[in-house]
N, C-alpha and C. Protein backbone atom coordinates (compact mmCIF):
# COMPACT_ATOMS: atom_id res chain seq x y z
N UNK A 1 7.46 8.07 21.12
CA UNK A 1 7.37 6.90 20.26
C UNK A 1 7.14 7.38 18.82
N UNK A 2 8.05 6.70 17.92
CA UNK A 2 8.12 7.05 16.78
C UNK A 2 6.46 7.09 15.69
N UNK A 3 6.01 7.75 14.42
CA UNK A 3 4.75 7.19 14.45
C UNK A 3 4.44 6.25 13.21
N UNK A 4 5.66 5.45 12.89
CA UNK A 4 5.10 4.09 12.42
C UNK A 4 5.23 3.22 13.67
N UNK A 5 6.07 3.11 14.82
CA UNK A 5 5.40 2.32 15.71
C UNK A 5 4.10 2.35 16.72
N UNK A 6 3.34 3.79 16.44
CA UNK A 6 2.37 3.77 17.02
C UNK A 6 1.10 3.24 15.80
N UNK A 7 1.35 3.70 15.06
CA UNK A 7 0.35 3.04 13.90
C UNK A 7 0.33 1.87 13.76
N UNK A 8 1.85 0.80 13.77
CA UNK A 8 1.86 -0.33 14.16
C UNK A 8 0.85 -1.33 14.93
N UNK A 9 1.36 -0.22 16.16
CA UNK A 9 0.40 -0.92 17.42
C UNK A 9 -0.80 -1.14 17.39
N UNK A 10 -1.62 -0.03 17.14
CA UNK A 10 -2.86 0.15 16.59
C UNK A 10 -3.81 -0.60 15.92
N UNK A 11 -2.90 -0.41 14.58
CA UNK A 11 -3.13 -1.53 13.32
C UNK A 11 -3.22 -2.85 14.05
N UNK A 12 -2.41 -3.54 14.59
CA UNK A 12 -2.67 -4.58 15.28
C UNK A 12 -3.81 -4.63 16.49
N UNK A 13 -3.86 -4.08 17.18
CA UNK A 13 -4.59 -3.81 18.24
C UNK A 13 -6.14 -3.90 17.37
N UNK A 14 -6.10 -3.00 16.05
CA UNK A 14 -7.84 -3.29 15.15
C UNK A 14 -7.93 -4.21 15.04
N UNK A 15 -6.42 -5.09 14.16
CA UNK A 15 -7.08 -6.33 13.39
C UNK A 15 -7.25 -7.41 14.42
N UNK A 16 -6.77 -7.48 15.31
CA UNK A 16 -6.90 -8.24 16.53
C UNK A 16 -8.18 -8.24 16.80
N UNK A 17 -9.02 -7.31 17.48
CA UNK A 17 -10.30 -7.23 18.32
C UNK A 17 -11.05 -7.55 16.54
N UNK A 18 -11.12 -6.67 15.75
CA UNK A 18 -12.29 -7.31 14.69
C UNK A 18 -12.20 -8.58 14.27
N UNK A 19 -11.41 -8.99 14.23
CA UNK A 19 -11.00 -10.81 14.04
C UNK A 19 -11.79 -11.15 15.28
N UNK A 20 -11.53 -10.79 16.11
CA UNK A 20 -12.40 -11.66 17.49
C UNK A 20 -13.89 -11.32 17.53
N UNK A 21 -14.07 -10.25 16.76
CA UNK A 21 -15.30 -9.65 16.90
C UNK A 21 -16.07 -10.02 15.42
N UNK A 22 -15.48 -11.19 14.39
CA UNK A 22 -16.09 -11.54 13.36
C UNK A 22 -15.83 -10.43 11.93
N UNK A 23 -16.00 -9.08 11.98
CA UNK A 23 -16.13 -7.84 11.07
C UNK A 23 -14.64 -7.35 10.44
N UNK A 24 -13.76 -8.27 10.41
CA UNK A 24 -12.76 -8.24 10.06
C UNK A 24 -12.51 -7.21 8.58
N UNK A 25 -13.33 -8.07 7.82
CA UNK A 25 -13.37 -7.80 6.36
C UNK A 25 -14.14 -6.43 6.46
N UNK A 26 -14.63 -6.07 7.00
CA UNK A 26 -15.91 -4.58 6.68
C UNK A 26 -14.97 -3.86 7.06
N UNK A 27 -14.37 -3.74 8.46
CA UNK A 27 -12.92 -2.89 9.17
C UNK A 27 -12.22 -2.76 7.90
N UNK A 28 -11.64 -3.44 7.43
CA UNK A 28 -10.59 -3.77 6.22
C UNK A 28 -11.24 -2.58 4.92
N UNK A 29 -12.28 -3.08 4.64
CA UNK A 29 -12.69 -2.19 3.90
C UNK A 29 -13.31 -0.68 4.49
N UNK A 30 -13.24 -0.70 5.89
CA UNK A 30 -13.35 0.99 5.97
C UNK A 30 -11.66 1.60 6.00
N UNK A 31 -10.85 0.67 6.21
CA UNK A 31 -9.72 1.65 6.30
C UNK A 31 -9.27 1.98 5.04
N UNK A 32 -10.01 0.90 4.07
CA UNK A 32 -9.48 0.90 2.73
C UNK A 32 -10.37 2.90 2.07
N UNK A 33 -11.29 2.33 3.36
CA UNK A 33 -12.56 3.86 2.35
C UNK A 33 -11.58 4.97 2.92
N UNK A 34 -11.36 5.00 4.22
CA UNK A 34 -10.60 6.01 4.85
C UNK A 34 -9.19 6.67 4.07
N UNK A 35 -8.22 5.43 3.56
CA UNK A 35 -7.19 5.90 2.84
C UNK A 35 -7.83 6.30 1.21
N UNK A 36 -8.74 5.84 0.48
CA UNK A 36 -8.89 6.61 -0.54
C UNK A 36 -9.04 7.94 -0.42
N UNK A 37 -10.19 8.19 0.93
CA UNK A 37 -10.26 9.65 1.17
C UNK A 37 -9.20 10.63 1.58
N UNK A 38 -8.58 10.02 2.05
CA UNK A 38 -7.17 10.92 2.73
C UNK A 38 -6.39 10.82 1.27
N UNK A 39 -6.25 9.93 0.31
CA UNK A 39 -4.98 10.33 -0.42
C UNK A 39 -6.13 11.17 -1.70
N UNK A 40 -7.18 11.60 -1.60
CA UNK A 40 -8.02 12.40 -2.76
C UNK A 40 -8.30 13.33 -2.26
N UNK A 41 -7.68 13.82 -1.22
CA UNK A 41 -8.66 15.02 -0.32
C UNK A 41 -7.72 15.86 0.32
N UNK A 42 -6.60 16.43 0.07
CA UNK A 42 -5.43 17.02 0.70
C UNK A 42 -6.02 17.51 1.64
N UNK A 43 -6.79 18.11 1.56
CA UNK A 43 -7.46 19.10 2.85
C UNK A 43 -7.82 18.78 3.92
N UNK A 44 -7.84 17.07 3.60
CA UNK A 44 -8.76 15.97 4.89
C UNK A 44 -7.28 16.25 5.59
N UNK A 45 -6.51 15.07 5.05
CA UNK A 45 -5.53 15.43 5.45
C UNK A 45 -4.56 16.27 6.14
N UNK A 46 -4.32 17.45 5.52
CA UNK A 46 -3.74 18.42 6.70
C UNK A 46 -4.79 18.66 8.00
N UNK A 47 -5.96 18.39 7.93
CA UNK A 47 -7.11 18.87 8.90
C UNK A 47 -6.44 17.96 9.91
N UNK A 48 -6.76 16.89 9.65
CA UNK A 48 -5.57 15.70 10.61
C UNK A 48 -4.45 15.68 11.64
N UNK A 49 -3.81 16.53 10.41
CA UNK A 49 -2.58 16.50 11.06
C UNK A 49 -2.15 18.18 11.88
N UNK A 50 -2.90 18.42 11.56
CA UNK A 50 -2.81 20.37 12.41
C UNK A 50 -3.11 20.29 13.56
N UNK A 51 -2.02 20.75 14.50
CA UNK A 51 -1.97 20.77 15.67
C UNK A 51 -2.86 21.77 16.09
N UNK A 52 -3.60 22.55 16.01
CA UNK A 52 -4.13 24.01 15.79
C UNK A 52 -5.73 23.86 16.32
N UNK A 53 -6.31 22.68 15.09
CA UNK A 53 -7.25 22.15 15.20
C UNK A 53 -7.43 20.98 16.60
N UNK A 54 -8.82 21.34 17.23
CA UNK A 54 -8.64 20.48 18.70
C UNK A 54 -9.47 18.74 17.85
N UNK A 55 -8.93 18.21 18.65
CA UNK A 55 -9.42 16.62 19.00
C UNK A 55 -10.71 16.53 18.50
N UNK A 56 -12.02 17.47 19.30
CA UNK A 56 -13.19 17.14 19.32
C UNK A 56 -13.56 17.27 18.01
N UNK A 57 -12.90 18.62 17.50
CA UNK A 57 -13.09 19.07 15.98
C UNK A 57 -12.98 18.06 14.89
N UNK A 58 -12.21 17.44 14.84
CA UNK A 58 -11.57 16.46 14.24
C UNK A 58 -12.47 15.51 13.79
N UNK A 59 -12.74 14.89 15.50
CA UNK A 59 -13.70 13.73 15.64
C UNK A 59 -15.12 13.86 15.19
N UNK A 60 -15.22 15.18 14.98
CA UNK A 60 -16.67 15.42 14.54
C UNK A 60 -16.59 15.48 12.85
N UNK A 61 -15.64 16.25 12.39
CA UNK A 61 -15.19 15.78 10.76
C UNK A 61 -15.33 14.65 10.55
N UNK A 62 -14.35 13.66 11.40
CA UNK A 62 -14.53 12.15 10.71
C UNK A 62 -16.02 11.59 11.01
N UNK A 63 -16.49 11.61 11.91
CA UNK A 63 -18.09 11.16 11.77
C UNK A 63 -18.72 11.76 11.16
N UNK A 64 -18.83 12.96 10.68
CA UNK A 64 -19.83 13.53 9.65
C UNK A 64 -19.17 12.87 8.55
N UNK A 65 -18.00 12.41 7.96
CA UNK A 65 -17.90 11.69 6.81
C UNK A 65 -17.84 10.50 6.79
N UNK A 66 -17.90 10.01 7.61
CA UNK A 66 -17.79 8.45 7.86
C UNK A 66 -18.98 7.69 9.02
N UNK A 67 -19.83 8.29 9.24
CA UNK A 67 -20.83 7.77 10.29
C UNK A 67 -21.46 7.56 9.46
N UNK A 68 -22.16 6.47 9.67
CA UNK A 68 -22.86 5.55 9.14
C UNK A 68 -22.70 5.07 8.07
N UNK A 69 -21.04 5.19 6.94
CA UNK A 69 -20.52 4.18 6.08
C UNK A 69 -19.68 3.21 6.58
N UNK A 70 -18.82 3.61 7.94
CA UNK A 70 -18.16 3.05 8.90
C UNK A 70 -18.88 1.34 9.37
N UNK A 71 -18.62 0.59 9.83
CA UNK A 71 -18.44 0.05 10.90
C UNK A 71 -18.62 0.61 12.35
N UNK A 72 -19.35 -0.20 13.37
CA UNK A 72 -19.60 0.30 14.63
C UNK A 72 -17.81 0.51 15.42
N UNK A 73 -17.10 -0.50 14.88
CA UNK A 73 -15.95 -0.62 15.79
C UNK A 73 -14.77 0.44 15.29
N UNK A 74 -14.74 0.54 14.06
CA UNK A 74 -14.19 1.73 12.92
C UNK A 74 -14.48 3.06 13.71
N UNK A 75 -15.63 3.06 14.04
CA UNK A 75 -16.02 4.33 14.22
C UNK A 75 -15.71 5.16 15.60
N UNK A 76 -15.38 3.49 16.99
CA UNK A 76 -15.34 3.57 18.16
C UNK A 76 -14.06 3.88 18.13
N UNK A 77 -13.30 3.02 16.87
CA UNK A 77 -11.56 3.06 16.67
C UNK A 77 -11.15 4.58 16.51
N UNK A 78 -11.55 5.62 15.78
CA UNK A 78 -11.29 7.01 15.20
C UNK A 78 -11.45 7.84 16.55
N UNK A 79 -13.04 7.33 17.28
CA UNK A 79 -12.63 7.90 18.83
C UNK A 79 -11.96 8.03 19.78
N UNK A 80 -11.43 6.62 19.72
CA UNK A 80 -9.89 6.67 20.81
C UNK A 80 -9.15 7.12 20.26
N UNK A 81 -8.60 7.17 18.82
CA UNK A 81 -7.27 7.58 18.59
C UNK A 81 -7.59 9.43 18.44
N UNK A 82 -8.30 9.68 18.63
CA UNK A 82 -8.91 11.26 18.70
C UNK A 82 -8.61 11.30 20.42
N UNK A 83 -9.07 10.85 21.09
CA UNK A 83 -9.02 11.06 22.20
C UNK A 83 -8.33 10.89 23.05
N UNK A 84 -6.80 10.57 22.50
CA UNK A 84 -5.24 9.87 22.33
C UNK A 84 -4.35 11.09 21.76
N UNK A 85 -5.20 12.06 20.93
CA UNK A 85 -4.73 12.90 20.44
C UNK A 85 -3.58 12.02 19.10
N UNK A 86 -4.09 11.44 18.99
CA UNK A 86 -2.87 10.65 17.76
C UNK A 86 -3.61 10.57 16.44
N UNK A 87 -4.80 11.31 16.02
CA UNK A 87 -5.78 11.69 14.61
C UNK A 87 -4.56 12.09 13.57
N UNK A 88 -3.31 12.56 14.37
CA UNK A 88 -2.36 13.02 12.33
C UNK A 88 -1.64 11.63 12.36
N UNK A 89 -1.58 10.96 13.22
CA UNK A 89 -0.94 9.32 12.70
C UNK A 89 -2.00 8.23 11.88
N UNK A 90 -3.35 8.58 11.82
CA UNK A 90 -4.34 7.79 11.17
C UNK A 90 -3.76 7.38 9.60
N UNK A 91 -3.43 8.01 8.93
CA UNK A 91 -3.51 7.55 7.65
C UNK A 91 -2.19 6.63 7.71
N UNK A 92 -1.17 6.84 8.72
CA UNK A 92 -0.18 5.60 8.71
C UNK A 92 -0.69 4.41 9.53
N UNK A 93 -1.64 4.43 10.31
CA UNK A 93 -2.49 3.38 11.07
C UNK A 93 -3.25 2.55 9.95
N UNK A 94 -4.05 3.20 8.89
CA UNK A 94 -4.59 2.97 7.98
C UNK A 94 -3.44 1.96 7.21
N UNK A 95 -2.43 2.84 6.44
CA UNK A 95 -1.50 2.00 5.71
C UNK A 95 -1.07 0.62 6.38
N UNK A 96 -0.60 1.33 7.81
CA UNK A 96 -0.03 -0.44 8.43
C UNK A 96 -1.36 -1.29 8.64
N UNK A 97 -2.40 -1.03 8.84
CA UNK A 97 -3.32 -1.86 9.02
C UNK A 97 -3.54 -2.96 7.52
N UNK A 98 -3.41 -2.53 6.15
CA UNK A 98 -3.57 -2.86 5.55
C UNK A 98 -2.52 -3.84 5.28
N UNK A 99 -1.21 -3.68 5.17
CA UNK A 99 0.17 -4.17 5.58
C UNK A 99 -0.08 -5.56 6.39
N UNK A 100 -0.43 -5.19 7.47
CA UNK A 100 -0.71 -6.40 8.66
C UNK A 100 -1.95 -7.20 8.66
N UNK A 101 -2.85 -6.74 7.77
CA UNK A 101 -4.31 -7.41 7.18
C UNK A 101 -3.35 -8.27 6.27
N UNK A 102 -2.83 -8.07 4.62
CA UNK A 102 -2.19 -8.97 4.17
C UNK A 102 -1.35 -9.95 4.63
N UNK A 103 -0.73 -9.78 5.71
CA UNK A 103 0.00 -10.84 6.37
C UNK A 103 -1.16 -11.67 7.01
N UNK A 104 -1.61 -11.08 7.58
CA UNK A 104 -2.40 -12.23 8.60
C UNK A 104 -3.50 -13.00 7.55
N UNK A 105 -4.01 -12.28 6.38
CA UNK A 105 -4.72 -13.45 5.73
C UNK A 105 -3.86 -13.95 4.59
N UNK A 106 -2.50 -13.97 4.04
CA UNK A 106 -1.36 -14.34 3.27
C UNK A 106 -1.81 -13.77 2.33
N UNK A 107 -1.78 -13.22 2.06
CA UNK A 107 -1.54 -12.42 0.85
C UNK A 107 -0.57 -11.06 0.39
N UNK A 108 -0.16 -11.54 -0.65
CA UNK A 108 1.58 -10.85 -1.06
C UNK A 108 0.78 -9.89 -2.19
N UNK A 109 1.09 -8.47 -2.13
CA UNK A 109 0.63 -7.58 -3.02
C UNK A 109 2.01 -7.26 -4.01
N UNK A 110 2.31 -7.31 -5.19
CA UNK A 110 2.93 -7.71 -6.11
C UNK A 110 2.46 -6.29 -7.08
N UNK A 111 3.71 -5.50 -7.44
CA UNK A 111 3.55 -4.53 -8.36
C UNK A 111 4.22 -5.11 -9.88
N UNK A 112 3.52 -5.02 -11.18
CA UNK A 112 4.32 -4.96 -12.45
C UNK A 112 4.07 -4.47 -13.26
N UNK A 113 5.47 -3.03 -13.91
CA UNK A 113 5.27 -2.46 -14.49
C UNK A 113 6.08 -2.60 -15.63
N UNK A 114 4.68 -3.09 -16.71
CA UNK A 114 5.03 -3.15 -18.52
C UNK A 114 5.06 -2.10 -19.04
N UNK A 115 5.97 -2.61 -20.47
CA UNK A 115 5.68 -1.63 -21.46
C UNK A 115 4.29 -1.87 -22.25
N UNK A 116 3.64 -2.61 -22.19
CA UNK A 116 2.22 -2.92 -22.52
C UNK A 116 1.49 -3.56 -21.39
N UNK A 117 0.16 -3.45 -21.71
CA UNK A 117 -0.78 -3.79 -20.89
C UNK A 117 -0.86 -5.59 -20.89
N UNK A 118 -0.45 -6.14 -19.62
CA UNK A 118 0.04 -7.78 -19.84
C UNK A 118 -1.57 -8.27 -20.55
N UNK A 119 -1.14 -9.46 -21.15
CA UNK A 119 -2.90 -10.42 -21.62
C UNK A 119 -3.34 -10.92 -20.32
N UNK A 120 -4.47 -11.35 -20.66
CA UNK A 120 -4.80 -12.03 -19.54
C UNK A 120 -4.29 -13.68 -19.26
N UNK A 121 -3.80 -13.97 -20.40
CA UNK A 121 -2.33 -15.07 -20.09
C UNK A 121 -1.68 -15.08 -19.48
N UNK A 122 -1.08 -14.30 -19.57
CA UNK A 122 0.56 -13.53 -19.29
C UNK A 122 0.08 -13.23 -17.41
N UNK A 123 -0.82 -12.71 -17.80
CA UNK A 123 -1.49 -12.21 -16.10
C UNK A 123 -1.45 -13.62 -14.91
N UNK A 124 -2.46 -14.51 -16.16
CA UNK A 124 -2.47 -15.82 -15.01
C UNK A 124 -1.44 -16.64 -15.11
N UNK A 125 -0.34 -16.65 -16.08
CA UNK A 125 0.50 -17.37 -15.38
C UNK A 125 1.98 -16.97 -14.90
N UNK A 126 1.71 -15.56 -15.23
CA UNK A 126 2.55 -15.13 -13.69
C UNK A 126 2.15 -15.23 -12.48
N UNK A 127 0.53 -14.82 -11.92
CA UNK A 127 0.19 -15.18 -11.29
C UNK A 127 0.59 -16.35 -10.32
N UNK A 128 -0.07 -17.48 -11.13
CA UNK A 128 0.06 -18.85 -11.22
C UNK A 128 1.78 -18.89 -10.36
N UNK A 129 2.69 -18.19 -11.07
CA UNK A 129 4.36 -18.47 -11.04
C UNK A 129 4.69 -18.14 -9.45
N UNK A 130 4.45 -17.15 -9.38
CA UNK A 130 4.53 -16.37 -8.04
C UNK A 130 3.40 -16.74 -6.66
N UNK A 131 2.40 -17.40 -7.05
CA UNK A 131 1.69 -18.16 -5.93
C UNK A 131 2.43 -19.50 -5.66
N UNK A 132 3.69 -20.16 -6.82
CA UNK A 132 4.40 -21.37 -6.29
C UNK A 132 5.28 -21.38 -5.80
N UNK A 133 5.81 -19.74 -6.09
CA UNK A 133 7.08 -19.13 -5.21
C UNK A 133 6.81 -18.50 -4.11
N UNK A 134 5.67 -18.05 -3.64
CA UNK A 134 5.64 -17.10 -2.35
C UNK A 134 4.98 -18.10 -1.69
N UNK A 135 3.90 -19.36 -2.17
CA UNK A 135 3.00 -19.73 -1.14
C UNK A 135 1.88 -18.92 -0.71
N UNK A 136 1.76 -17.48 -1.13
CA UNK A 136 0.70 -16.75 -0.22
C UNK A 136 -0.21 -16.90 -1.65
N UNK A 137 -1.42 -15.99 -1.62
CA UNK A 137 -2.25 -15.36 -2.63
C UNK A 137 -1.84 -13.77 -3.22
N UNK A 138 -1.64 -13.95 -4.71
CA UNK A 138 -1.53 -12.92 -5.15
C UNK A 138 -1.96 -11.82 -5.50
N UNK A 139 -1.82 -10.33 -5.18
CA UNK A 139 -2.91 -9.64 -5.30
C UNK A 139 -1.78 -8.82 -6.13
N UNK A 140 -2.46 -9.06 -7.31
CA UNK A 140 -1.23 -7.96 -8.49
C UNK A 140 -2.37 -6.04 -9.18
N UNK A 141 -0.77 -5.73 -8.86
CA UNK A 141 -1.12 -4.08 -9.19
C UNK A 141 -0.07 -4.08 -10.27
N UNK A 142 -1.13 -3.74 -11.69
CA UNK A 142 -0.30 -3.62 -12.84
C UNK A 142 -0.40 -2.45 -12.94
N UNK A 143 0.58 -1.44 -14.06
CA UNK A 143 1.03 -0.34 -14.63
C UNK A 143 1.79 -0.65 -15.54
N UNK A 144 1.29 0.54 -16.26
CA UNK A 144 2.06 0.34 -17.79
C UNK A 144 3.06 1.99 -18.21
N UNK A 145 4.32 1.59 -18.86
CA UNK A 145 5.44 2.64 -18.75
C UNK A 145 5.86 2.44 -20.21
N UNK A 146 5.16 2.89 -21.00
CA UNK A 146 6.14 3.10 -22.33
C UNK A 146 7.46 3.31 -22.59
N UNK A 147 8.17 3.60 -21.33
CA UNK A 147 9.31 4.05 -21.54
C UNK A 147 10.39 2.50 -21.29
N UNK A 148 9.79 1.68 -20.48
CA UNK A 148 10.20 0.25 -20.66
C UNK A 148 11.08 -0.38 -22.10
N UNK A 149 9.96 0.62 -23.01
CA UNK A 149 10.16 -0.41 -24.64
C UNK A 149 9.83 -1.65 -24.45
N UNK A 150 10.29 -2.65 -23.52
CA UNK A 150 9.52 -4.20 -23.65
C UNK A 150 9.71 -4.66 -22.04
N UNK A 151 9.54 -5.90 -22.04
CA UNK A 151 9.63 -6.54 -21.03
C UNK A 151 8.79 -5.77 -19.50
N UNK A 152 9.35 -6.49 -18.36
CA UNK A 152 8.59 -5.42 -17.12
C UNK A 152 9.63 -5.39 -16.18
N UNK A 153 9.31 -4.57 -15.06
CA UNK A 153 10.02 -4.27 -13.83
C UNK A 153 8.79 -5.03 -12.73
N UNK A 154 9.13 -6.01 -11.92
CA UNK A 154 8.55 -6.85 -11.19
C UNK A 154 8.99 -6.71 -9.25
N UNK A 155 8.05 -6.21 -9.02
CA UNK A 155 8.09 -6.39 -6.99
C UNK A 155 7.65 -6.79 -6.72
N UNK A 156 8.14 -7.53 -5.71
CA UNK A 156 7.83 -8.70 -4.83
C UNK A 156 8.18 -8.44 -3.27
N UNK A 157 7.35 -7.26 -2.59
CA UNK A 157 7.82 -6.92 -1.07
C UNK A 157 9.33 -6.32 -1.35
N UNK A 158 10.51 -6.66 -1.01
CA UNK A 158 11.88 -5.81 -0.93
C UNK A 158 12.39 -6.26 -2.45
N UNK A 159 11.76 -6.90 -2.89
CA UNK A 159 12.55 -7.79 -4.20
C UNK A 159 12.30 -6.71 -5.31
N UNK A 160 13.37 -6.76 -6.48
CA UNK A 160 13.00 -6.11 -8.03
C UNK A 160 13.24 -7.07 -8.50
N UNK A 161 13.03 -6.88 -9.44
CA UNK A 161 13.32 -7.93 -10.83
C UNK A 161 12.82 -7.35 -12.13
N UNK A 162 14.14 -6.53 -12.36
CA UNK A 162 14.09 -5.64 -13.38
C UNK A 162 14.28 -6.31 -15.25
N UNK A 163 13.42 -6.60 -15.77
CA UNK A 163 13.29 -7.41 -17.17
C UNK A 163 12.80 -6.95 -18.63
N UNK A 164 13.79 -5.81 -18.42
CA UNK A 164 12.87 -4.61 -19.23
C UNK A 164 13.76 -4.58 -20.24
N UNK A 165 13.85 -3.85 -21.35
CA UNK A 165 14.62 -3.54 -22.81
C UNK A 165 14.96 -2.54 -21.89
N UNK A 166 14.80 -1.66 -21.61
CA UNK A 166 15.53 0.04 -21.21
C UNK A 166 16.23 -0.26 -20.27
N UNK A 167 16.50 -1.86 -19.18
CA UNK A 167 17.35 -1.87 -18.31
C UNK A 167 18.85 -2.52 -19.09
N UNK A 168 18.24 -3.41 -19.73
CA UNK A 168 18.78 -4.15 -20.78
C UNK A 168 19.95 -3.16 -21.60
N UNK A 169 19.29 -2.30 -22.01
CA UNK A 169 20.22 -1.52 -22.80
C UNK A 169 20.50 -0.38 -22.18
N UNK A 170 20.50 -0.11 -20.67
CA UNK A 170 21.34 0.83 -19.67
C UNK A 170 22.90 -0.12 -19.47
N UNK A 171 22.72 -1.28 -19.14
CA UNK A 171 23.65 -1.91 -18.83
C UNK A 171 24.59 -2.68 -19.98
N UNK A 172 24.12 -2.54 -21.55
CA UNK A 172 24.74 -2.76 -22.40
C UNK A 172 25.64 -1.61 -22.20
N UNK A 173 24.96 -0.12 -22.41
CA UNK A 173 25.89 0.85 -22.46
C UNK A 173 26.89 1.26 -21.42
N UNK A 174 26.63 0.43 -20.34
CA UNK A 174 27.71 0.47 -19.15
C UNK A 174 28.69 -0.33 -19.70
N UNK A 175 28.69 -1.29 -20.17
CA UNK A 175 29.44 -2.63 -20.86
C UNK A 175 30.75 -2.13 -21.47
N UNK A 176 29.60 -1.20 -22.24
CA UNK A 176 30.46 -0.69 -23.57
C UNK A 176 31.13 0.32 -23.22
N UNK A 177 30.84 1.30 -22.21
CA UNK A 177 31.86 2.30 -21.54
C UNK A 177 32.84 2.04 -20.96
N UNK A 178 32.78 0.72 -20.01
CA UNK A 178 33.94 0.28 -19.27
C UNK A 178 34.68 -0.70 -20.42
N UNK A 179 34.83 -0.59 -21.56
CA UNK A 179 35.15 -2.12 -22.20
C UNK A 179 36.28 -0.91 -23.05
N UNK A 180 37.89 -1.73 -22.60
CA UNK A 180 39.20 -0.59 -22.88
C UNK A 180 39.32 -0.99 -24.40
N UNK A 181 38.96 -1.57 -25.32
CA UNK A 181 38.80 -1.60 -26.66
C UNK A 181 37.66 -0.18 -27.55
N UNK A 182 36.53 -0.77 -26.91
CA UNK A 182 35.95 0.32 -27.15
C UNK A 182 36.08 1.97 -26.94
N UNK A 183 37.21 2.35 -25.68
CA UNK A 183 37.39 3.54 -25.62
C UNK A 183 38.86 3.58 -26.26
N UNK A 184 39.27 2.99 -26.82
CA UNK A 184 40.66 3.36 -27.98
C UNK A 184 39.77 3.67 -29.64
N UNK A 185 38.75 3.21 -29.68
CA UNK A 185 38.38 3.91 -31.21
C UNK A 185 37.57 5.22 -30.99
């Protein structure tokens, strides 16, 4: 089995039982603690995923860093999947969990990247724009790209919506390359 469909499973299989078990939100935020650590810590990481290194080893890493910031069920969760031998699929269990947390409480995570830092206008009523178009709650991740020159590049899950001066004037100069007037002078 491939291992985004085992992380899949998983991910569901957490948010399932902590929803039933009330601790939804604390789970949520340990996987959130778990992926900061794995994407700041290369070393966590390969430790993970090395076949080399046994199970128990592992399981004793993640509880010495995570016992007692964890959750009781977080913590029971890292044991089975240790004891499953599936510890180098965690940080994609982590990702889909987060994935399948936003769905199940609606919320659409939304990237936009300006050539300036948006106002806080501009913030709420895009906001505002995109909570009347998706229906869910918006959770926006801004970045800023000087290389834009103006406007932004906007995601929406599979969607772009590219509104930038530098796209603007990529596709002028396509215009002007294919345009048989312009290549006779």
């Amino acid at each position: 089995m491939s291992d985004i469909r085992v992380a899949s499973r998983y991910a569901k299989s957490l948010i399932e039982l902590a929803n039933e078990k009330g601790v939804l939100e604390q789970v949520h935020n340990d996987m959130l603690l778990f992926s900061k650590v794995v994407s700041q810590n290369r070393d966590f990481e390969l430790l993970l995923t090395n076949p080399i290194i046994k199970p128990d080893k592992k399981l004793a890493v993640l509880t010495s860093i995570f016992g007692g910031k964890v959750q009781q069920m977080t913590q029971m969760f890292f044991d089975i999947v240790t004891k499953k031998n599936r510890e180098s699929v965690l940080p994609f269990m982590a990702a889909e969990f987060e994935k399948q947390y936003n769905e199940f409480k609606g919320i659409q995570v939304v990237s936009v990247n300006s050539a300036a830092p948006l106002a806080p206008a501009q913030r709420d009523h895009l906001i505002k724009q995109l909570t009347a178009e998706t229906g869910k709650i918006i959770q926006l991740k801004e970045s800023v790209d000087p290389s834009l020159i103006g406007g932004f590049v906007l995601r929406v899950g599979d969607k772009q919506i590219d509104s930038s001066v530098k796209n603007s004037l990529r596709k002028l100069k396509i215009d002007f390359k294919d345009n048989s007037y312009i290549n006779k002078l």
